[in-house]
C-alpha atoms as a PDB file:
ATOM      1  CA  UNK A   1       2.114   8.843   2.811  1.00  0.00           C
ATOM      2  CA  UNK A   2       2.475   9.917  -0.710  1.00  0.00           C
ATOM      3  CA  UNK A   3       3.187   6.471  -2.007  1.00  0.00           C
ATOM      4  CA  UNK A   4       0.057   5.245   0.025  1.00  0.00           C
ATOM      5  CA  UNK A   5      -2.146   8.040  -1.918  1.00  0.00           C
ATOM      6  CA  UNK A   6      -1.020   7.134  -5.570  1.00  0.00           C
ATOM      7  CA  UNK A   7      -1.379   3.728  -4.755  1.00  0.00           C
ATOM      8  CA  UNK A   8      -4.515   3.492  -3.216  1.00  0.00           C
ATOM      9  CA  UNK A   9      -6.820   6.574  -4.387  1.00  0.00           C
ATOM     10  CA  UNK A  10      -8.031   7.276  -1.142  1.00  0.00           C
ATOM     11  CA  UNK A  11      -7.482  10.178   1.974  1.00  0.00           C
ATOM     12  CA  UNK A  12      -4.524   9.319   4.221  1.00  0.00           C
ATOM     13  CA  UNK A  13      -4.502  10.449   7.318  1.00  0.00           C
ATOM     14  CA  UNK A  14      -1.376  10.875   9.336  1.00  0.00           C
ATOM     15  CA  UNK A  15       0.622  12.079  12.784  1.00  0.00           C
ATOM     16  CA  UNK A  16       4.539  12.506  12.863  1.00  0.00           C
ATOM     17  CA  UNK A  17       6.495  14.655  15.230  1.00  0.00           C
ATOM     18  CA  UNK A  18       8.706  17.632  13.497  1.00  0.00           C
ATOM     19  CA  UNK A  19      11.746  18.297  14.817  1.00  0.00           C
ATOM     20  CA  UNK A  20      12.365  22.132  14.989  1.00  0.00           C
ATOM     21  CA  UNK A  21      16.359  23.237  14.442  1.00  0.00           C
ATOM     22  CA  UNK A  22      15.898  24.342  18.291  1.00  0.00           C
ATOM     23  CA  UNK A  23      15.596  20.308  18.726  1.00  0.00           C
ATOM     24  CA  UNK A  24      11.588  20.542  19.970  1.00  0.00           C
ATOM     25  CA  UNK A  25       9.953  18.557  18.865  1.00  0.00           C
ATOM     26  CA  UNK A  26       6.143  19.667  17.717  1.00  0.00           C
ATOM     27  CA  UNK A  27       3.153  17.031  16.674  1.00  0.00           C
ATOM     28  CA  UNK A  28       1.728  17.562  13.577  1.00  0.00           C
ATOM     29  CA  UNK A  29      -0.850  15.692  11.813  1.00  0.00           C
ATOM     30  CA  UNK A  30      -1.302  15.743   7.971  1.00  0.00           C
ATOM     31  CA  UNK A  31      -3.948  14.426   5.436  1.00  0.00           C
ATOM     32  CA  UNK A  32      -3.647  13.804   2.265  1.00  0.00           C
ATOM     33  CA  UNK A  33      -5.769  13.070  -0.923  1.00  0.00           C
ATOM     34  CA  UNK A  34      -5.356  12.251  -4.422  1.00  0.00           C
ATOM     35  CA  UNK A  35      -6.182  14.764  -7.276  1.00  0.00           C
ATOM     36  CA  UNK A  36      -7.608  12.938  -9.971  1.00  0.00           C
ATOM     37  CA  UNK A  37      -8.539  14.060 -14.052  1.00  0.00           C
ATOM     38  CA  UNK A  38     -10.567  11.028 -16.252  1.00  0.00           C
ATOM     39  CA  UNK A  39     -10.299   8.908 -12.925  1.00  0.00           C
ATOM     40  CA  UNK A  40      -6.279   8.855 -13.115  1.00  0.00           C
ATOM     41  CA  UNK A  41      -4.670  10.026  -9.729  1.00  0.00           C
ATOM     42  CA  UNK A  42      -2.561  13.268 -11.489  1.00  0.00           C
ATOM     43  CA  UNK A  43      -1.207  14.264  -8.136  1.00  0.00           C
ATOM     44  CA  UNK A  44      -1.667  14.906  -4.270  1.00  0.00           C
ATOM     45  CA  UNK A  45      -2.818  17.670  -2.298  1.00  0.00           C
ATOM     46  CA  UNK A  46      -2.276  18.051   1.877  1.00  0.00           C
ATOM     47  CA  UNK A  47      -2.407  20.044   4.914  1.00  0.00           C
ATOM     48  CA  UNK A  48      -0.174  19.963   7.571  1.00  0.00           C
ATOM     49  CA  UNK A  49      -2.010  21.213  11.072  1.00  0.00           C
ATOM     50  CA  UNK A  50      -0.076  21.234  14.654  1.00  0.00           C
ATOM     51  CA  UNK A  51      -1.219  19.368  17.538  1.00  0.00           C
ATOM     52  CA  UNK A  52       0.011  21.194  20.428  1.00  0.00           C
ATOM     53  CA  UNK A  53      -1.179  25.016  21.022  1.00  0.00           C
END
């Protein structure tokens, strides 16, 4: 997801399953988006948000 962001510039938007040390496993989706300065991507900021109450 990361690479995706530098290399394209653009929100990424994305579901994966995290797998607790209980062995649940809990869906999660996270977006991403590139934080730019002088139009050059200087980094990424995200959010993580659970799927299931």
């Amino acid at each position: 997801m990361i690479d995706q962001i530098l290399s394209d510039g653009e929100r990424v938007v994305v579901e994966a399953d995290l797998l607790t040390k209980h062995g649940e496993t809990i869906p999660y989706e996270f977006t991403g988006i590139p934080v730019e300065d002088d139009n050059r991507v200087i980094g990424v900021v995200g959010i993580g948000r659970r799927l299931s109450p």
